[in-house]
C-alpha atoms as a PDB file:
ATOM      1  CA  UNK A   1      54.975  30.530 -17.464  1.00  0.00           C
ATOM      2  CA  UNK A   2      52.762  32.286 -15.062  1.00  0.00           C
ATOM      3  CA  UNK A   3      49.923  31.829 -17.108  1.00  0.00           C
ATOM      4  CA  UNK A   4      50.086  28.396 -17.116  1.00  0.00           C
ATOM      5  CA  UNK A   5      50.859  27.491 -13.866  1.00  0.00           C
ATOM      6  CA  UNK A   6      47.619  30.009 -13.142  1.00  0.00           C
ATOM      7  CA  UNK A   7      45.536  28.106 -15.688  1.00  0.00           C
ATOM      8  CA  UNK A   8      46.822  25.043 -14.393  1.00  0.00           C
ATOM      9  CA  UNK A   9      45.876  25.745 -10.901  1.00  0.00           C
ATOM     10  CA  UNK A  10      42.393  26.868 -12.158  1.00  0.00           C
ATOM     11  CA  UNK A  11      42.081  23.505 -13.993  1.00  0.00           C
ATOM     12  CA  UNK A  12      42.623  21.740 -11.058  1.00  0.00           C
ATOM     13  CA  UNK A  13      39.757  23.637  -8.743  1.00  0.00           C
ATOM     14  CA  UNK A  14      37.404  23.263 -11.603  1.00  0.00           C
ATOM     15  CA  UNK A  15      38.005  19.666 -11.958  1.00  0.00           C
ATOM     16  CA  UNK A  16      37.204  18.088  -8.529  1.00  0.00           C
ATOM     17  CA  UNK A  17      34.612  16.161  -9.840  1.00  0.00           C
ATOM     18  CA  UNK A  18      37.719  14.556 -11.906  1.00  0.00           C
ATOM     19  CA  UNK A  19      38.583  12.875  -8.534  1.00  0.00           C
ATOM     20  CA  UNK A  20      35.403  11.046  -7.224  1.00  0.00           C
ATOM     21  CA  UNK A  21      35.741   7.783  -7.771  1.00  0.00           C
ATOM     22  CA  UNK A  22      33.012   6.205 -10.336  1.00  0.00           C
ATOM     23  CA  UNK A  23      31.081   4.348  -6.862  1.00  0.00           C
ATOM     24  CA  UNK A  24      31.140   7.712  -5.019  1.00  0.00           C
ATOM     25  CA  UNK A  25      29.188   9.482  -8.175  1.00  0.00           C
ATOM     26  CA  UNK A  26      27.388   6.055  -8.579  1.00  0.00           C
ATOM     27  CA  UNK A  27      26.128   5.896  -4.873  1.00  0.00           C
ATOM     28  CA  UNK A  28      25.402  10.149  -5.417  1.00  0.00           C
ATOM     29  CA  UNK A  29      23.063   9.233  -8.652  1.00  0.00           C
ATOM     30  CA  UNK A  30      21.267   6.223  -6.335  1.00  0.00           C
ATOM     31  CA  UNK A  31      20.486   8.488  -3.598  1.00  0.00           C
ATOM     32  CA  UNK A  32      19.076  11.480  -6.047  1.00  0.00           C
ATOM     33  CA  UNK A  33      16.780   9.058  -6.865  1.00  0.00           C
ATOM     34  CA  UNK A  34      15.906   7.684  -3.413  1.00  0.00           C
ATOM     35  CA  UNK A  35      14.819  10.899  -2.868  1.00  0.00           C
ATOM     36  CA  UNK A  36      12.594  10.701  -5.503  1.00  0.00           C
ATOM     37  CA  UNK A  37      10.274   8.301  -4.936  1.00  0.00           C
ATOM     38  CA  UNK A  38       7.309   8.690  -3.063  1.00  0.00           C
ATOM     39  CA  UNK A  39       7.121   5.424  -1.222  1.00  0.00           C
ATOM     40  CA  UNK A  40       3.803   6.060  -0.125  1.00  0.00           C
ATOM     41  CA  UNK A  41       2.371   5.594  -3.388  1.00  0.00           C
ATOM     42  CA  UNK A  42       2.774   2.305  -5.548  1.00  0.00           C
ATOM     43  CA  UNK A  43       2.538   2.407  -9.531  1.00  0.00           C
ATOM     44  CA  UNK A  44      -0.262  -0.322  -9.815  1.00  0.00           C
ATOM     45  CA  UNK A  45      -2.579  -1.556  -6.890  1.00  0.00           C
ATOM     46  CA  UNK A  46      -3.096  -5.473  -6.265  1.00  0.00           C
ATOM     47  CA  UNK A  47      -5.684  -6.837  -8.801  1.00  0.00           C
ATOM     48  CA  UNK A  48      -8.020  -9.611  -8.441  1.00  0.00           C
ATOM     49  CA  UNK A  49      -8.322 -11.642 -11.704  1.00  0.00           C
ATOM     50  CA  UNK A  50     -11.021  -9.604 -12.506  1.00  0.00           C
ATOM     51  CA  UNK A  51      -9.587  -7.205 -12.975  1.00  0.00           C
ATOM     52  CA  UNK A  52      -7.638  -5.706 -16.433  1.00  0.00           C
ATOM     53  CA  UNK A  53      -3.847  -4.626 -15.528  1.00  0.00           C
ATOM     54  CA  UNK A  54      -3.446  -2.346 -18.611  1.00  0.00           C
ATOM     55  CA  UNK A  55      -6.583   0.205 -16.627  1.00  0.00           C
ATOM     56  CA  UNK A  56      -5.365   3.260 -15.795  1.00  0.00           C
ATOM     57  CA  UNK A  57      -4.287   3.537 -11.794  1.00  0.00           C
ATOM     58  CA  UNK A  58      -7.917   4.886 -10.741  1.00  0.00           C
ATOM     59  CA  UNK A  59     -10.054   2.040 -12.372  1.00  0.00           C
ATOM     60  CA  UNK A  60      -7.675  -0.375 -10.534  1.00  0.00           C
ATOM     61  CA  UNK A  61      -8.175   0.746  -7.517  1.00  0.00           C
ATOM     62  CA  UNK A  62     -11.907   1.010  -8.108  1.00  0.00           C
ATOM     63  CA  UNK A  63     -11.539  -2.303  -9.204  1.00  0.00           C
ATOM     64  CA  UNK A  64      -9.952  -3.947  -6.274  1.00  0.00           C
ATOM     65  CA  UNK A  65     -12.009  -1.915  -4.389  1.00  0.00           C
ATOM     66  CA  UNK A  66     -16.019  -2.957  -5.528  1.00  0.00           C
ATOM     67  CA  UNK A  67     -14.697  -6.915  -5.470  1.00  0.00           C
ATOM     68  CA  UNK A  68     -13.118  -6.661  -2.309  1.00  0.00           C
ATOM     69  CA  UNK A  69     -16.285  -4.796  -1.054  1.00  0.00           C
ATOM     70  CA  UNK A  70     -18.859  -7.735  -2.965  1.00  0.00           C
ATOM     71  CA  UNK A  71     -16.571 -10.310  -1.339  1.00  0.00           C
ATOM     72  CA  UNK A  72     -17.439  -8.707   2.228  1.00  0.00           C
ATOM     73  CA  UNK A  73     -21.251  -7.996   1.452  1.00  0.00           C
ATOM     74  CA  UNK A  74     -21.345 -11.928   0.745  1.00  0.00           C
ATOM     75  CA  UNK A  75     -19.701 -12.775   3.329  1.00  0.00           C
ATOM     76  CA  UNK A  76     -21.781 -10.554   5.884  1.00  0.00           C
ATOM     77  CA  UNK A  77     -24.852 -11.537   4.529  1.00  0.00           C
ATOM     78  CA  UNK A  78     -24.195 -14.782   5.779  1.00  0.00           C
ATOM     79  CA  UNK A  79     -24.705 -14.149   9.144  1.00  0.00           C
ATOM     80  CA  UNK A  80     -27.894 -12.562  10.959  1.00  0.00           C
ATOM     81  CA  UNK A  81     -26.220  -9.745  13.440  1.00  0.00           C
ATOM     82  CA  UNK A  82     -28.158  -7.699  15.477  1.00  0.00           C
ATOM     83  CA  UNK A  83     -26.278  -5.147  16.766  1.00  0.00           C
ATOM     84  CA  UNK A  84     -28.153  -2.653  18.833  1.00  0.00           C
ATOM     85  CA  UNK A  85     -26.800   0.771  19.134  1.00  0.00           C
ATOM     86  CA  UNK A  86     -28.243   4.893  19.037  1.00  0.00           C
ATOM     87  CA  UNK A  87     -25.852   5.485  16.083  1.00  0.00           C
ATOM     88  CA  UNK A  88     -24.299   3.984  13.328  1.00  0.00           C
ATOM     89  CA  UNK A  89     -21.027   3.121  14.398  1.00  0.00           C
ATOM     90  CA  UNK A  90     -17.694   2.917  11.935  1.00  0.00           C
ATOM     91  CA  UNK A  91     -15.284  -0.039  12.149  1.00  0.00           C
ATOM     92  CA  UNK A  92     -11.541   0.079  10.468  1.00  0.00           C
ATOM     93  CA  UNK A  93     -10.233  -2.970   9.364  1.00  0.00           C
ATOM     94  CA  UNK A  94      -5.943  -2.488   8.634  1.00  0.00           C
ATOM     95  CA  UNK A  95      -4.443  -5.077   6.239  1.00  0.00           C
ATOM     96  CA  UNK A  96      -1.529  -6.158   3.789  1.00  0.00           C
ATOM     97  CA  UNK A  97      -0.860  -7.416   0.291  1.00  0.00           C
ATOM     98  CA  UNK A  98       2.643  -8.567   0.360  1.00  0.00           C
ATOM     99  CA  UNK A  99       4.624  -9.056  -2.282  1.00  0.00           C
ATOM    100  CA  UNK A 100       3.269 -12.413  -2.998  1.00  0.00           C
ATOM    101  CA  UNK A 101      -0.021 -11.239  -3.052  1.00  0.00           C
ATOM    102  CA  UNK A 102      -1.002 -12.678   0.339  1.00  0.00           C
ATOM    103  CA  UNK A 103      -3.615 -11.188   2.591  1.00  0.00           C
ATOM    104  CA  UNK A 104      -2.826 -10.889   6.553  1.00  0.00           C
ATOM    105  CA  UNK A 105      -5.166  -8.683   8.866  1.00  0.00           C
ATOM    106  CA  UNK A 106      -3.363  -6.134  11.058  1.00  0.00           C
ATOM    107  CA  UNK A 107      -5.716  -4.595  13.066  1.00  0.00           C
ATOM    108  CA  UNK A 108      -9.506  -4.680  13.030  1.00  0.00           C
ATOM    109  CA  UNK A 109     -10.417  -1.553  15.459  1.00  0.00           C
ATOM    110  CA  UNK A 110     -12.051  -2.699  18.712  1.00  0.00           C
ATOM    111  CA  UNK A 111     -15.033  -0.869  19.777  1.00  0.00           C
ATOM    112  CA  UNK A 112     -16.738  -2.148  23.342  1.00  0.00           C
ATOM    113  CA  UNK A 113     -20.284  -1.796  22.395  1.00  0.00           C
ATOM    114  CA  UNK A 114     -19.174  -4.259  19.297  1.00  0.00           C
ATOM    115  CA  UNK A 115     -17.435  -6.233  21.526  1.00  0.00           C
ATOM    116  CA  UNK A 116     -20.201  -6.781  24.053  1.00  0.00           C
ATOM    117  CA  UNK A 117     -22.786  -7.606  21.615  1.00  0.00           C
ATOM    118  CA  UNK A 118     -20.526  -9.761  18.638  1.00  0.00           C
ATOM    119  CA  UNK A 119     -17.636 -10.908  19.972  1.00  0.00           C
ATOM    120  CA  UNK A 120     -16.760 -13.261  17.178  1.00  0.00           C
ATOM    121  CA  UNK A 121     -17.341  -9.975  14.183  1.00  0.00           C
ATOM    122  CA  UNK A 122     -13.237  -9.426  14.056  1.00  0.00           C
ATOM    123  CA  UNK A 123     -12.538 -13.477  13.549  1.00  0.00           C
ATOM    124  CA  UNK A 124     -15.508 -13.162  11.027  1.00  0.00           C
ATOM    125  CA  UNK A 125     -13.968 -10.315   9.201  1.00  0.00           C
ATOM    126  CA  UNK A 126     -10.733 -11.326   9.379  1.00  0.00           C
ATOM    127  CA  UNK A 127     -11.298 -15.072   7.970  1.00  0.00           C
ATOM    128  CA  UNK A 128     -13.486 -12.938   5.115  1.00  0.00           C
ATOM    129  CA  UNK A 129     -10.215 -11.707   4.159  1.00  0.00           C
ATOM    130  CA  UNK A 130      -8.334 -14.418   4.245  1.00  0.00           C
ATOM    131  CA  UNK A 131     -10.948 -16.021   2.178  1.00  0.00           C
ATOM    132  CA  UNK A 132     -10.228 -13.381  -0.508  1.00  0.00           C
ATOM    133  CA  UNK A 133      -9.797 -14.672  -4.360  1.00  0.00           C
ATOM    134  CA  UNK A 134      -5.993 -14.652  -5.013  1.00  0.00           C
ATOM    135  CA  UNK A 135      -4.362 -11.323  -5.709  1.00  0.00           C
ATOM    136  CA  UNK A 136      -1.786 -10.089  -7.699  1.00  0.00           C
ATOM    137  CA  UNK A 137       0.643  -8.063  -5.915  1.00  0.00           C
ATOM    138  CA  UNK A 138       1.009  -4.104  -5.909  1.00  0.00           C
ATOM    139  CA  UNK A 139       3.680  -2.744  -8.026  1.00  0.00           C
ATOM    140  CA  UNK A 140       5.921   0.127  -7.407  1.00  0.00           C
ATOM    141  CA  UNK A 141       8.474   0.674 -10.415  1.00  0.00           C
ATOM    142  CA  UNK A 142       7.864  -3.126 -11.643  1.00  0.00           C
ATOM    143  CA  UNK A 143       8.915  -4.345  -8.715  1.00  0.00           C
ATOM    144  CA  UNK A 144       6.120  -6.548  -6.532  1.00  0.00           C
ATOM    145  CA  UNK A 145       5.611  -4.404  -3.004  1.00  0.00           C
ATOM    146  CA  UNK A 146       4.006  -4.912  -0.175  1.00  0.00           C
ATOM    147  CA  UNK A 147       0.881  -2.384   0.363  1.00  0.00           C
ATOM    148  CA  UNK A 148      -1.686  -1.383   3.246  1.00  0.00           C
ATOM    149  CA  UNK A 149      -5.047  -0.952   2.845  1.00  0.00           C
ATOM    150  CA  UNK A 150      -7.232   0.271   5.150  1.00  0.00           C
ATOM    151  CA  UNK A 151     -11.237  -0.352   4.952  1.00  0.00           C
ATOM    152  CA  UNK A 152     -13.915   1.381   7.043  1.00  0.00           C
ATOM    153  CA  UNK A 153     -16.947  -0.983   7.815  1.00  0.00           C
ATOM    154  CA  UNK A 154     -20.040   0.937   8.872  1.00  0.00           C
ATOM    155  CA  UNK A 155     -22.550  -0.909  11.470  1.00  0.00           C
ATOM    156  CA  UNK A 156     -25.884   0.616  10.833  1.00  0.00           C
ATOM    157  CA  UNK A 157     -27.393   0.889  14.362  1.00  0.00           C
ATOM    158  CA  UNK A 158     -30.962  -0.455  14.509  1.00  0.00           C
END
């Protein structure tokens, strides 16, 4: 009798996970695999039409990035700048694909000597962008995302 009531006993310590409910080891599972994910990384980068979905991640960032960089050379060749400066100076340029594939400028980076001698070169970038061929959005596990991008434009000083 002692036996049992000791193997019963031991039964019962070694079986806790016998009492979580089936949400409790549900909501355990979902937050394993929270953990993860590295949501700083998506699984396929927005694409331009252009562009072939079934490249490996690599090419389709290379991709996005040589017709996104064509579309601004185009653009910038459109106007005659003159920016006069000792150095060549670097300009970032912060904006989002949302999930609907929708382009919206964040921040172009001010610099005063830019400023002072093109005021209108952030409403000419930014309307570049907006101008943008339509996009697919990023993917992270299927699932359209919303992902930042962040370009550098370099001002070569004359």
């Amino acid at each position: 009798m002692r036996k049992a009531t000791v193997l019963l006993c031991f039964c019962l310590f070694v079986s806790c996970d016998w009492f979580f409910s089936k949400e409790e080891k549900t909501q355990q599972l979902v937050q394993e695999e929270m953990r993860s994910i590295n949501f700083n990384e998506v699984d396929r980068y927005p694409l331009f039409s252009d562009c072939d979905e079934m490249l490996e991640k690599t090419a389709q960032l290379e991709c996005f990035q040589t017709i996104l960089i064509a579309h601004f050379s185009e653009t910038l060749q459109e106007f005659e700048f003159h920016f006069v400066s000792e150095s060549s100076i670097t300009i970032y340029v912060d904006f989002l694909v949302d999930n609907q594939g929708q382009i919206s400028v964040l921040e172009v980076e001010k610099n005063t000597l830019l400023d002072q001698q093109i005021p209108e070169f952030s409403t000419i970038i930014t309307q570049s962008l907006k101008g943008l061929p339509k996009l697919s959005p990023a993917l992270k596990r299927g699932v359209p995302v919303t992902a930042k991008f962040r370009i550098p434009i370099i001002l070569n000083a004359i």
